[in-house]
C-alpha atoms as a PDB file:
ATOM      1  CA  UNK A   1      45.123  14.153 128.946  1.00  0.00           C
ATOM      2  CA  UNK A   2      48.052  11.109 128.322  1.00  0.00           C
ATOM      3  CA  UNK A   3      46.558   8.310 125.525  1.00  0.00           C
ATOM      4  CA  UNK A   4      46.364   4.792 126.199  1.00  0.00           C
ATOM      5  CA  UNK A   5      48.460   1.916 124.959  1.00  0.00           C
ATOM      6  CA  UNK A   6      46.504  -0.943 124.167  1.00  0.00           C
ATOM      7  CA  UNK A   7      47.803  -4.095 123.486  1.00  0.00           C
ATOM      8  CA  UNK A   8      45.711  -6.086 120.923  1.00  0.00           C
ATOM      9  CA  UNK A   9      46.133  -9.585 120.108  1.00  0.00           C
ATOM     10  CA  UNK A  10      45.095 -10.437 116.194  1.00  0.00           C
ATOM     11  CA  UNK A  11      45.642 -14.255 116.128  1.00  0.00           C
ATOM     12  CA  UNK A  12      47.874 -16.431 114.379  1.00  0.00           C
ATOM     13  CA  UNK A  13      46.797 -15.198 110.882  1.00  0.00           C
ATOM     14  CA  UNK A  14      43.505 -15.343 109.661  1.00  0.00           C
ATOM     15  CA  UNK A  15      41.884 -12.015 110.007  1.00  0.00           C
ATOM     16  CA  UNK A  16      38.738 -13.366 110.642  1.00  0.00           C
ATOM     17  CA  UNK A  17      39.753 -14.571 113.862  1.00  0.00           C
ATOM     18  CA  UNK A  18      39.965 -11.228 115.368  1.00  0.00           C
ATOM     19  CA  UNK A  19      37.471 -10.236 118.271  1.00  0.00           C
ATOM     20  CA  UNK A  20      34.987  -7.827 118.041  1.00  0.00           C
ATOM     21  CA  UNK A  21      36.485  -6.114 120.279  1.00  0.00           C
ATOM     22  CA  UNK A  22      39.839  -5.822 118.547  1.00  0.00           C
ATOM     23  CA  UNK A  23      38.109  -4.891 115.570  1.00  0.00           C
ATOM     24  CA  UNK A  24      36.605  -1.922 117.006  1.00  0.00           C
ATOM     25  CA  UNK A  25      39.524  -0.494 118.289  1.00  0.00           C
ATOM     26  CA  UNK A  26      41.646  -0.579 115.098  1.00  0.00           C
ATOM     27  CA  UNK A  27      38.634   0.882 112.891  1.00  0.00           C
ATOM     28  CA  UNK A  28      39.050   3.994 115.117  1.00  0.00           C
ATOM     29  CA  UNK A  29      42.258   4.120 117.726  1.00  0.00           C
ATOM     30  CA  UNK A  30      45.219   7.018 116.243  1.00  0.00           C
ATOM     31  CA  UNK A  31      47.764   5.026 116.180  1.00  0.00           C
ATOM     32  CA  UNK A  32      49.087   1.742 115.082  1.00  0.00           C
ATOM     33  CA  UNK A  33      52.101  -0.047 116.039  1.00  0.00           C
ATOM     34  CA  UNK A  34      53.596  -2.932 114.637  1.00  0.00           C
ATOM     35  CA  UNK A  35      56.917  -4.228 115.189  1.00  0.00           C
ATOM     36  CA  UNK A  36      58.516  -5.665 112.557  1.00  0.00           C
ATOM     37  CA  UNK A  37      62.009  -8.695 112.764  1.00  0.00           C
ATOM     38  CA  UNK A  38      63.843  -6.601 110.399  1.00  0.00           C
ATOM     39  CA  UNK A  39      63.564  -3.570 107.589  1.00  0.00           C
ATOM     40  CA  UNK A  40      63.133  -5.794 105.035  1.00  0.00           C
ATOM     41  CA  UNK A  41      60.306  -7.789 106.236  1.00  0.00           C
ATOM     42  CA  UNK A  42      56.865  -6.610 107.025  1.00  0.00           C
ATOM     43  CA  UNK A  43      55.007  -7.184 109.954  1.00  0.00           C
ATOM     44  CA  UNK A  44      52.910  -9.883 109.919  1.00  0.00           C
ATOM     45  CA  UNK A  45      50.873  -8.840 112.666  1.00  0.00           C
ATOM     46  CA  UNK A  46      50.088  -5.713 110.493  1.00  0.00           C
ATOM     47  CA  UNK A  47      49.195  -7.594 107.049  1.00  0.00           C
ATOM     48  CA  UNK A  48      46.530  -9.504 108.983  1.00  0.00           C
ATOM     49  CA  UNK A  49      44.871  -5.607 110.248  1.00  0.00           C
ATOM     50  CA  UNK A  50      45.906  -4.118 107.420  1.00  0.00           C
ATOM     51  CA  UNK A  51      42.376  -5.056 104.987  1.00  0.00           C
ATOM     52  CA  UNK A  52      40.232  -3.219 107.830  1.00  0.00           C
ATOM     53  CA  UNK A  53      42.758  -0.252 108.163  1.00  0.00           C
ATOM     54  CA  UNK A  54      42.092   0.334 104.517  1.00  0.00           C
ATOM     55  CA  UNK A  55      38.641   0.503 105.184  1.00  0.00           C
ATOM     56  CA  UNK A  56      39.015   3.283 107.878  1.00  0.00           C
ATOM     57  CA  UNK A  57      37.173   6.894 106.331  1.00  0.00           C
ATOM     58  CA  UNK A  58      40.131   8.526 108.218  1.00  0.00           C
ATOM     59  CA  UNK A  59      43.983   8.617 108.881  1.00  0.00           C
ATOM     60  CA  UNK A  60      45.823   7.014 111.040  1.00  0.00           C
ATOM     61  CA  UNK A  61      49.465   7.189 112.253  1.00  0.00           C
ATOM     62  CA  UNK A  62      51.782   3.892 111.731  1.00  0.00           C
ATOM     63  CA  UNK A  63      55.277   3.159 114.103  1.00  0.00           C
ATOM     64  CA  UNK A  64      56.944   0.077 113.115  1.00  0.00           C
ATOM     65  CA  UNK A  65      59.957   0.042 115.665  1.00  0.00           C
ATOM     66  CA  UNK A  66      62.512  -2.633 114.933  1.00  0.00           C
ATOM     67  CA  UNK A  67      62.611  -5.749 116.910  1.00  0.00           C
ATOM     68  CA  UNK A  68      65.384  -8.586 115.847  1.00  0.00           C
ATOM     69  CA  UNK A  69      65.162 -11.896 116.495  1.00  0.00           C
ATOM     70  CA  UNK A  70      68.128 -12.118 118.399  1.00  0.00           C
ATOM     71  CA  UNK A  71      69.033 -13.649 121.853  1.00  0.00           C
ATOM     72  CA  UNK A  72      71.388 -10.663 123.468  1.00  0.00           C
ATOM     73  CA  UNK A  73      69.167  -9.193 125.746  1.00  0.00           C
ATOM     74  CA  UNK A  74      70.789  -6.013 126.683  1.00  0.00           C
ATOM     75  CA  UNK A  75      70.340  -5.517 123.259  1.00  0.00           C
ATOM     76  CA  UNK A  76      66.989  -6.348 122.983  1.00  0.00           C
ATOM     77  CA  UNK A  77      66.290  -3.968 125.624  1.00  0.00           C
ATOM     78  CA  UNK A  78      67.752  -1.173 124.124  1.00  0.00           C
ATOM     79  CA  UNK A  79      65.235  -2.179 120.887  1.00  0.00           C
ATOM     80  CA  UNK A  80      62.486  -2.124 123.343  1.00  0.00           C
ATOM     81  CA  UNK A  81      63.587   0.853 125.049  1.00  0.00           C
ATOM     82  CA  UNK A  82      63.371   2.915 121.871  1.00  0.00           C
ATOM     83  CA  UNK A  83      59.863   1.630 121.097  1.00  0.00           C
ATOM     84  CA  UNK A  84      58.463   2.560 124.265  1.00  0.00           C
ATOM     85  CA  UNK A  85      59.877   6.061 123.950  1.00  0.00           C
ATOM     86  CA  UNK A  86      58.421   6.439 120.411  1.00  0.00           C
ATOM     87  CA  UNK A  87      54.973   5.014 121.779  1.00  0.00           C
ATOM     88  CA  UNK A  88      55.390   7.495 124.758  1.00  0.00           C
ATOM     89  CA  UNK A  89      55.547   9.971 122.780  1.00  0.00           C
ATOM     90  CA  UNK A  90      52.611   9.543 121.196  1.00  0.00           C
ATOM     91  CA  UNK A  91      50.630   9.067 124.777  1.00  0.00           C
ATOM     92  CA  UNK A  92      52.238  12.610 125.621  1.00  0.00           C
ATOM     93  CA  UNK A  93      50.113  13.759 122.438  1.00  0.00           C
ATOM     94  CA  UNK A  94      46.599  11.977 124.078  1.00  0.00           C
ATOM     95  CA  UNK A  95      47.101   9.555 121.033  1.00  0.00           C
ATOM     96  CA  UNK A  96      45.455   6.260 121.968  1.00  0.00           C
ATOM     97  CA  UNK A  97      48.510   3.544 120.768  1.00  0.00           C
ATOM     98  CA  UNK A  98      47.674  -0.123 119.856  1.00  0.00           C
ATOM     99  CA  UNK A  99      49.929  -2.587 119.537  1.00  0.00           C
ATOM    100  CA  UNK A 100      49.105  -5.010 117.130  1.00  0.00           C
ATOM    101  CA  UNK A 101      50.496  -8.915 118.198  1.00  0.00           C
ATOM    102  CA  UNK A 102      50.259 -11.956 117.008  1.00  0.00           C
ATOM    103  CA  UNK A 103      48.068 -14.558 119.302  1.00  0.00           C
ATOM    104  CA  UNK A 104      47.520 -13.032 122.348  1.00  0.00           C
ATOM    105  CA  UNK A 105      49.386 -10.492 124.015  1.00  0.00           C
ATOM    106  CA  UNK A 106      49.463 -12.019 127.371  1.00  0.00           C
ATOM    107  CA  UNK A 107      51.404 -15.344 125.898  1.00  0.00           C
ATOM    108  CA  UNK A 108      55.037 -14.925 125.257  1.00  0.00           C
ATOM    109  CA  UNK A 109      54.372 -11.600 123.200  1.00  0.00           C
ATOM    110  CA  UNK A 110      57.023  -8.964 123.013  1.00  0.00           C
ATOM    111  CA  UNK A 111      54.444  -6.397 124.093  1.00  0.00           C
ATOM    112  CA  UNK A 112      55.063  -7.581 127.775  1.00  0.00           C
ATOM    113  CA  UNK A 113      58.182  -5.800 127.586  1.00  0.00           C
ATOM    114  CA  UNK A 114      56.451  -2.640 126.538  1.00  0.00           C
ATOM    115  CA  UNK A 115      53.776  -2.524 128.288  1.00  0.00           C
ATOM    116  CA  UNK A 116      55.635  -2.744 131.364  1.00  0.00           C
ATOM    117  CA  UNK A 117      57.695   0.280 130.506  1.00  0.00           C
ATOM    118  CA  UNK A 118      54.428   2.051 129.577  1.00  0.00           C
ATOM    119  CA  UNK A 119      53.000   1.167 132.722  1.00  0.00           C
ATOM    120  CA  UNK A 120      55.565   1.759 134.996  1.00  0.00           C
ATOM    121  CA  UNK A 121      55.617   5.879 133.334  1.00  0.00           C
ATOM    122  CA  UNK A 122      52.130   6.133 134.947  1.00  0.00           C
ATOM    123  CA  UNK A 123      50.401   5.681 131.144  1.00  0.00           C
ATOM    124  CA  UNK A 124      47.042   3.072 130.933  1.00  0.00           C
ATOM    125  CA  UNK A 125      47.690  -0.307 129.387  1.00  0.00           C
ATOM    126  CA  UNK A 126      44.560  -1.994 128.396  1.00  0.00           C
ATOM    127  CA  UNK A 127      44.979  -5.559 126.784  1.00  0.00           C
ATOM    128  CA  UNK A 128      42.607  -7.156 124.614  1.00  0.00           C
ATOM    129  CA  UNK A 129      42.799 -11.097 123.963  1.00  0.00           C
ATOM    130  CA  UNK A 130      43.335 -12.879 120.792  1.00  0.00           C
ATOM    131  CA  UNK A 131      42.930 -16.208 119.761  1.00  0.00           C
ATOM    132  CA  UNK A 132      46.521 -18.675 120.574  1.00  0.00           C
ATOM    133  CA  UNK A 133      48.526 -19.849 118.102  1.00  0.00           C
ATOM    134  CA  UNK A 134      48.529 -23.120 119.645  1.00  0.00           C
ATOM    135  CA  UNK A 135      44.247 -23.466 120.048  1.00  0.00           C
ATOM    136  CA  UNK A 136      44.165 -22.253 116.355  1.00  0.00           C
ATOM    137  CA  UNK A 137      46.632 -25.297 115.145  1.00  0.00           C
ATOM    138  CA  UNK A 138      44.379 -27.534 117.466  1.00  0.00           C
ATOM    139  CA  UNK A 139      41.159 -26.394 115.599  1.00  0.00           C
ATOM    140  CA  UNK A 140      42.940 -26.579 112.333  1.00  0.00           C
ATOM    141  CA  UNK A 141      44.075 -29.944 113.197  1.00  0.00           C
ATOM    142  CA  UNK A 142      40.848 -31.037 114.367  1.00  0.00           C
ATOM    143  CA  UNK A 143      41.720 -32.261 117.667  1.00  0.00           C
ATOM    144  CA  UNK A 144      41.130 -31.736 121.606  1.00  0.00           C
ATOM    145  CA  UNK A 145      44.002 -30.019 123.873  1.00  0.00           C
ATOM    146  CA  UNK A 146      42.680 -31.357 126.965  1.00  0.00           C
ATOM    147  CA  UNK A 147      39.475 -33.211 127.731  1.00  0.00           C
ATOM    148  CA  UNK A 148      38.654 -34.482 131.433  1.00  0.00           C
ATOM    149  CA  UNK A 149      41.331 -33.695 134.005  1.00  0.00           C
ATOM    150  CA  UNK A 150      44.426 -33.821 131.040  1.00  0.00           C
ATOM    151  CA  UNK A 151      47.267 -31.338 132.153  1.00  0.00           C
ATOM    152  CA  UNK A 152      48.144 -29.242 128.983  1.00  0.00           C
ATOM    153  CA  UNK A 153      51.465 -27.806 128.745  1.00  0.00           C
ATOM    154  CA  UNK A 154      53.003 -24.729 126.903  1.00  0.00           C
ATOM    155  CA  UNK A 155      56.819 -25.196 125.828  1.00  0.00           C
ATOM    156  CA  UNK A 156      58.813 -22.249 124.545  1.00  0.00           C
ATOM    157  CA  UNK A 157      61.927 -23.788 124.566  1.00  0.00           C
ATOM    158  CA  UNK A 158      63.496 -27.581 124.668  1.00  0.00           C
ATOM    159  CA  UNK A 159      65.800 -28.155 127.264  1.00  0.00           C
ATOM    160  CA  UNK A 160      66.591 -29.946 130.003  1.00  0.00           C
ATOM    161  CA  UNK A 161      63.456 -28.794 132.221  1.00  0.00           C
ATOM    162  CA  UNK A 162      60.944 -30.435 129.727  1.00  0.00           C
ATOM    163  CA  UNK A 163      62.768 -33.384 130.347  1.00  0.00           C
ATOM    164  CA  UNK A 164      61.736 -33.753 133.961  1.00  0.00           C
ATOM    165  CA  UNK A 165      58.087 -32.928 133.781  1.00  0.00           C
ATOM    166  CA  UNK A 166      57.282 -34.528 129.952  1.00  0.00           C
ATOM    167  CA  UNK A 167      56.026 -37.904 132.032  1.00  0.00           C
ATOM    168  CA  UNK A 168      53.421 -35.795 134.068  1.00  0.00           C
ATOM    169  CA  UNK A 169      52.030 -34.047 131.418  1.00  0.00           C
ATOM    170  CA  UNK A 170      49.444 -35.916 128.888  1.00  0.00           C
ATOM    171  CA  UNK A 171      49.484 -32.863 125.823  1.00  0.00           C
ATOM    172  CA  UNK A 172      52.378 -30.757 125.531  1.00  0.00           C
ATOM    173  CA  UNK A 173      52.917 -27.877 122.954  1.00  0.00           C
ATOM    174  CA  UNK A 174      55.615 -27.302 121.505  1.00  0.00           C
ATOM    175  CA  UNK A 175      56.039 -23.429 120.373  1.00  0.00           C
ATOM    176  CA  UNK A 176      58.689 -22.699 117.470  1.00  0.00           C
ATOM    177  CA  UNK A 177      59.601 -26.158 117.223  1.00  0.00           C
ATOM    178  CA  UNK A 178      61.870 -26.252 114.143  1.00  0.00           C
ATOM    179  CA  UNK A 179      64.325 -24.103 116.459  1.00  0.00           C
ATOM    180  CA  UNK A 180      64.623 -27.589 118.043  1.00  0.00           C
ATOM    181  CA  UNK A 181      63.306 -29.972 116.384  1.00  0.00           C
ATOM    182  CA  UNK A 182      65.927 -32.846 116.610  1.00  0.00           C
ATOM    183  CA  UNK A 183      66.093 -32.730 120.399  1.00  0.00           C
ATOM    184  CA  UNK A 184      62.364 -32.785 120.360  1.00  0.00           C
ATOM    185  CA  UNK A 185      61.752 -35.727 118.839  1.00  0.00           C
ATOM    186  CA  UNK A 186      64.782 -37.419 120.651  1.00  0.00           C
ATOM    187  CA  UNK A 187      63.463 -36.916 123.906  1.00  0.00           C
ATOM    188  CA  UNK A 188      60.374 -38.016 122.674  1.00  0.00           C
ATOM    189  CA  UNK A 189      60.688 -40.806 121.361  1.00  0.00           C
ATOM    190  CA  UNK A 190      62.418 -42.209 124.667  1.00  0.00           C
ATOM    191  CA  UNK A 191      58.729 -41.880 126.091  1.00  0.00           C
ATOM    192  CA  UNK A 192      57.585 -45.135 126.442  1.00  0.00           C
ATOM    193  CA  UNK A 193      54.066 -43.994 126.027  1.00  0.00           C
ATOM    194  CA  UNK A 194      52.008 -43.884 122.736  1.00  0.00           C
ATOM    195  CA  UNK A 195      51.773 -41.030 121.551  1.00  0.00           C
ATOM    196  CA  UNK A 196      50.206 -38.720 118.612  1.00  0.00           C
ATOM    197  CA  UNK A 197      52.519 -36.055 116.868  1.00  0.00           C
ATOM    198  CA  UNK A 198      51.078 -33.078 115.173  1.00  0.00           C
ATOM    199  CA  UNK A 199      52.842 -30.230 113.627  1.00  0.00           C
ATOM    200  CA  UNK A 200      51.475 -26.988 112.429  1.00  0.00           C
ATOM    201  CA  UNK A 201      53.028 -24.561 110.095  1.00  0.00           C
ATOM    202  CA  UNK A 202      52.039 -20.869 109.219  1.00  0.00           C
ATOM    203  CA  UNK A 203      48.419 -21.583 110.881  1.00  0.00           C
ATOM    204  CA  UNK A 204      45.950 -19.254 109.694  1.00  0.00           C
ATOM    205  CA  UNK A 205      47.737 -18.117 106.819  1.00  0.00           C
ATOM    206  CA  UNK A 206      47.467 -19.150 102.748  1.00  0.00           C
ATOM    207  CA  UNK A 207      50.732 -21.550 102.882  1.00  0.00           C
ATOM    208  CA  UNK A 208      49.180 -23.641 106.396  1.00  0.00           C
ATOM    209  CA  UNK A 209      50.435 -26.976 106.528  1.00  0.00           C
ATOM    210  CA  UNK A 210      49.047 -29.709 109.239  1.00  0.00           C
ATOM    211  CA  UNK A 211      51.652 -33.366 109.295  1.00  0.00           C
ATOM    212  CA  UNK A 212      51.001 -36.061 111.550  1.00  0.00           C
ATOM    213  CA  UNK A 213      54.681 -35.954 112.350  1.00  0.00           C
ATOM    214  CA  UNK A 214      57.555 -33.605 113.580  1.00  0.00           C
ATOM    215  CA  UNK A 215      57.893 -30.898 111.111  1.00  0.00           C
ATOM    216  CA  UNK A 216      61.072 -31.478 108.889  1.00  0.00           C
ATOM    217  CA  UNK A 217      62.105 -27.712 107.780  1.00  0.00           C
ATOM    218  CA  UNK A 218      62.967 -24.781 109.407  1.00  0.00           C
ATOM    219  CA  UNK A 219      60.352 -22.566 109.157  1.00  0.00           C
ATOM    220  CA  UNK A 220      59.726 -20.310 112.107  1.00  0.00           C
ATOM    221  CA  UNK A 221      55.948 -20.794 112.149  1.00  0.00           C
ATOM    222  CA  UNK A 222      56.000 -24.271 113.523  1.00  0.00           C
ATOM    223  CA  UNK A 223      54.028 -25.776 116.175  1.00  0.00           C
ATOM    224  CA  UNK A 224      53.968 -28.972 117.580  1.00  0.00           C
ATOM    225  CA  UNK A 225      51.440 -30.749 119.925  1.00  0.00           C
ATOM    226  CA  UNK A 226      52.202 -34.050 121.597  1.00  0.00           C
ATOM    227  CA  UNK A 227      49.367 -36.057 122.974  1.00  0.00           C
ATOM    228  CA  UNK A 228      50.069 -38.955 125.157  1.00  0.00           C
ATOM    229  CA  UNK A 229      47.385 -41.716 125.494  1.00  0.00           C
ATOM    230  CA  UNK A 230      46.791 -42.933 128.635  1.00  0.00           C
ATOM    231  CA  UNK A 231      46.926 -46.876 129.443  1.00  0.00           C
ATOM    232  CA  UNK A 232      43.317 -48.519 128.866  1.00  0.00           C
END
């Protein structure tokens, strides 16, 4: 009989946010895997599991495939093409796989890519949610996403197609903002509306940082939410 994958989301960074759910399955599943940006950096998704894989009474196998933050994506698919065959091995085995991702895996997670290879080899993908990088900089912030009949909207990139919908939307979030940052605020600030800016770095982790502004470095954890006010 083939294993499973199972793609778990573990939050932005504080362990404690992890389901109950989650938490069950990496006390006990075979496997781990946890992609990593480079050789030289660790997973992060794995440091925030890796207190309650300690814990575990028995072993466990780890697969850290390589995944580079790069933009080439025939390359990237040849990175994801050799994770999926190490993970299919595994399933060959009747190893259970889960693949440890931070926020949820459904949201702009590299495990969509896998688990669609997976899949279409006739294995079982199960997902299991985690909580969004973007609700846990809202709770850290202390503020409402969306109250009434607000329309929220999720940005991965800024470009040209923000442009044309910003005036429809009254909170937008802004996902990796310091990649483009400048841009950002430019097309912002030719929004006649007022507005409240906050940015979020490394949320759920030691270093977290909340600024009522655009954020002014360039670290990768960064997330911005934009809330428009409506006319009174």
């Amino acid at each position: 009989m083939n294993g499973k994958l199972i793609g778990i989301g573990v939050g932005p960074g504080d362990a404690e946010l992890l389901t109950i759910k989650a938490l069950n399955v990496i006390k006990k599943v075979d496997v781990i895997c946890a992609p990593k940006s480079s050789d030289s950096k660790p997973s992060l998704a794995l440091s925030i599991v890796q207190g309650f894989l300690d814990e575990r009474d028995d072993s466990y196998q780890l697969l850290e495939p390589l995944f580079p933050m790069i933009e080439d994506e025939t390359l990237l698919g040849e990175y994801w093409d050799n994770a999926a065959a190490l993970i299919q091995d595994k399933l060959n085995d009747g190893l259970d796989v889960a693949f440890v991702t931070l926020g949820d895996p459904t949201i702009y997670s590299t495990f969509s890519y896998i688990s669609r290879r997976i899949g279409d080899r006739g294995f079982e993908v199960e997902i299991i949610p985690g909580v969004t990088s973007f609700t846990g900089c809202a709770a850290t912030a202390g503020i409402s996403l969306g109250e009434k009949d607000e329309i929220i909207v999720i940005v991965p990139k800024v470009d040209e197609r923000l442009e044309r919908i910003l005036e429809y939307g009254d909170t937008f979030v802004v996902m990796k903002t310091s990649r483009h940052r400048d841009d950002l605020e430019k097309m912002v600030d030719q929004d006649s509306r007022s507005k409240d800016v906050i940015s979020v770095q490394n949320c759920g982790l030691e270093d977290e940082k909340v600024f009522t502004d655009f954020v002014k470095d360039k670290k990768y954890l960064s997330t911005t939410i934009l809330k428009f006010k409506k006319d009174k």
